[in-house]
C-alpha atoms as a PDB file:
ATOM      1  CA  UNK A   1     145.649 128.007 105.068  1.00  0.00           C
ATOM      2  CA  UNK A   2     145.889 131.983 105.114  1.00  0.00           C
ATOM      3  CA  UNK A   3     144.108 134.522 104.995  1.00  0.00           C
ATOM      4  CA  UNK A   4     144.728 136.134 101.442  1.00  0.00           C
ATOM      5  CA  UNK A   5     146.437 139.846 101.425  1.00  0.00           C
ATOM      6  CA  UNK A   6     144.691 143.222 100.302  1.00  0.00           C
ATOM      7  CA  UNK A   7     147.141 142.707  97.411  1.00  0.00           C
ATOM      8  CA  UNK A   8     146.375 139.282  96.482  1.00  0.00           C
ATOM      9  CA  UNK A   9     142.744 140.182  96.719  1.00  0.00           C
ATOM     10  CA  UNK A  10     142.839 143.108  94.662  1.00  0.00           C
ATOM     11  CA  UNK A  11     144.798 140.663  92.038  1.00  0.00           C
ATOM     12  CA  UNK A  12     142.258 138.226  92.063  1.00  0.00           C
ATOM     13  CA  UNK A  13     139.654 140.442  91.446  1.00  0.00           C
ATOM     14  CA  UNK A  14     141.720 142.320  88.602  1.00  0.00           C
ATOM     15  CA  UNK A  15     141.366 139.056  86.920  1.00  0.00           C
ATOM     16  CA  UNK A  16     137.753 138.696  86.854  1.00  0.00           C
ATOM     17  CA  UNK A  17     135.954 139.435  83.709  1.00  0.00           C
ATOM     18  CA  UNK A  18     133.954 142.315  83.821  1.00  0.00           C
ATOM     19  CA  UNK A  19     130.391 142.433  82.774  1.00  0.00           C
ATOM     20  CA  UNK A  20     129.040 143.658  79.398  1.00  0.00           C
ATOM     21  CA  UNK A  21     127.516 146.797  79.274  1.00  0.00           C
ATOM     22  CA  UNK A  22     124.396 147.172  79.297  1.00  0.00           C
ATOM     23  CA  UNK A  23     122.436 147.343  76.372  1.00  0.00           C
ATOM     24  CA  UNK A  24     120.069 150.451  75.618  1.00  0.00           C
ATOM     25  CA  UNK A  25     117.189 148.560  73.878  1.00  0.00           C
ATOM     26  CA  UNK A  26     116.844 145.677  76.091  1.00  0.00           C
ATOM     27  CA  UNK A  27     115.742 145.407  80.207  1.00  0.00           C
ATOM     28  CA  UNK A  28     117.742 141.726  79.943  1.00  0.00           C
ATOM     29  CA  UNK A  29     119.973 139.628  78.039  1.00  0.00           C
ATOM     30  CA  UNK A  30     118.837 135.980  78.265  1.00  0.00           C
ATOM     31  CA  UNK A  31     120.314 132.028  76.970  1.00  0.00           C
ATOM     32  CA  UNK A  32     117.927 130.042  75.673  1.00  0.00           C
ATOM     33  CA  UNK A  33     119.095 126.372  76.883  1.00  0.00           C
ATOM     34  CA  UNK A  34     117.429 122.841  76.465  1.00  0.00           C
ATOM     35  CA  UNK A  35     114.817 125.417  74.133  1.00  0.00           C
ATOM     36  CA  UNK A  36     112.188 122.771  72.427  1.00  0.00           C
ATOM     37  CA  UNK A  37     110.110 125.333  69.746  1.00  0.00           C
ATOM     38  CA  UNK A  38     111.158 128.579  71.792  1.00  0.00           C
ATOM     39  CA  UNK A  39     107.844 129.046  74.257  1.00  0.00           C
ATOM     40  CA  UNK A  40     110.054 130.267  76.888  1.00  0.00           C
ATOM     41  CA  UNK A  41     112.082 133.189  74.504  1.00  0.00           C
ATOM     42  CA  UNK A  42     108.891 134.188  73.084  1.00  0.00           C
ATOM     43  CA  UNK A  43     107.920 135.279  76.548  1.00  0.00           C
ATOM     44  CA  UNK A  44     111.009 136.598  78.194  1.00  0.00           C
ATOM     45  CA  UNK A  45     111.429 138.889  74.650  1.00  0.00           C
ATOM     46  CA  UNK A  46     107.667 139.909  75.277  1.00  0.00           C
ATOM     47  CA  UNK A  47     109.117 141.310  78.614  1.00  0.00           C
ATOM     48  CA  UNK A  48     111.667 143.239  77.254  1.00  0.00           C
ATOM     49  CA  UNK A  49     114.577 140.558  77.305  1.00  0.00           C
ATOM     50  CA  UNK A  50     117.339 139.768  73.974  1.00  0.00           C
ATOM     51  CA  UNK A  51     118.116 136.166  73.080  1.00  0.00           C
ATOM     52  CA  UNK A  52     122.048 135.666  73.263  1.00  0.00           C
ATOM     53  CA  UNK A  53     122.536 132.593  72.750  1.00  0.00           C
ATOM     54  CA  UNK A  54     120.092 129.190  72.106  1.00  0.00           C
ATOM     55  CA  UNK A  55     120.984 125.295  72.450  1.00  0.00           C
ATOM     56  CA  UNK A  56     118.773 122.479  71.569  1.00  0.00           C
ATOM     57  CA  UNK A  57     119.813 118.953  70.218  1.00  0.00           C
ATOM     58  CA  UNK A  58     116.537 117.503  68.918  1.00  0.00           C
ATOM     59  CA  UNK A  59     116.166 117.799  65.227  1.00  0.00           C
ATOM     60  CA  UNK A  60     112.874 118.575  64.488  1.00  0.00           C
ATOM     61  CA  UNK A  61     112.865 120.938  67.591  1.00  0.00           C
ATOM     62  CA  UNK A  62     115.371 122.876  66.040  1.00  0.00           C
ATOM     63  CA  UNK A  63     113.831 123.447  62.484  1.00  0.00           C
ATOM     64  CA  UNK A  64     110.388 124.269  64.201  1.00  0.00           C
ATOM     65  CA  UNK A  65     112.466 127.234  66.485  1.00  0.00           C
ATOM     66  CA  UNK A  66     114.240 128.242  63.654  1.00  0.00           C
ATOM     67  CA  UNK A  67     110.950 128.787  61.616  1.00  0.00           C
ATOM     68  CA  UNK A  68     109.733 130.379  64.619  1.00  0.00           C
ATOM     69  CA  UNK A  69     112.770 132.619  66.001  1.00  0.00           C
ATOM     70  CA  UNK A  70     115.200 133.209  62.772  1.00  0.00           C
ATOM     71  CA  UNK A  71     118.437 134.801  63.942  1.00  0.00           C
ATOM     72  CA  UNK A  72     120.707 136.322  61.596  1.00  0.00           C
ATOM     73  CA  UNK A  73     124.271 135.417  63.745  1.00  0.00           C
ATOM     74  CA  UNK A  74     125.570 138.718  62.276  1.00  0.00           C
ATOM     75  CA  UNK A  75     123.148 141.070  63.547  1.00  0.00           C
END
């Protein structure tokens, strides 16, 4: 075990990703995980917040978000 090097720190940190910029029009960007009908987005947008990114694996949960929240994936 050593202690790593100014070098090898400044490396390692070189490597990390940076984070995205932020975005004008929203406080927050937000995932939407395990997201039944989309209670919890509804809220976090009402607060200023943009969906990224949603996952659900139950069927019917899915149809009743995306009646509820449609997303055009191009926007």
């Amino acid at each position: 075990w050593h202690r790593l090097s100014d070098a090898e720190l400044a490396h390692l940190n070189a490597m990390l990703p940076t984070p995205p910029a932020h975005h004008p029009h929203y406080a927050f960007r937000f995932i939407d995980l395990f997201a039944g009908i989309g209670g919890i987005r509804r809220g976090f947008e009402a607060i200023g917040g943009q969906c990224v990114f949603t996952s659900e694996w139950n069927k019917h949960a899915v149809r009743t978000y995306k009646a509820n929240h449609y997303c055009d994936p191009l926007q």
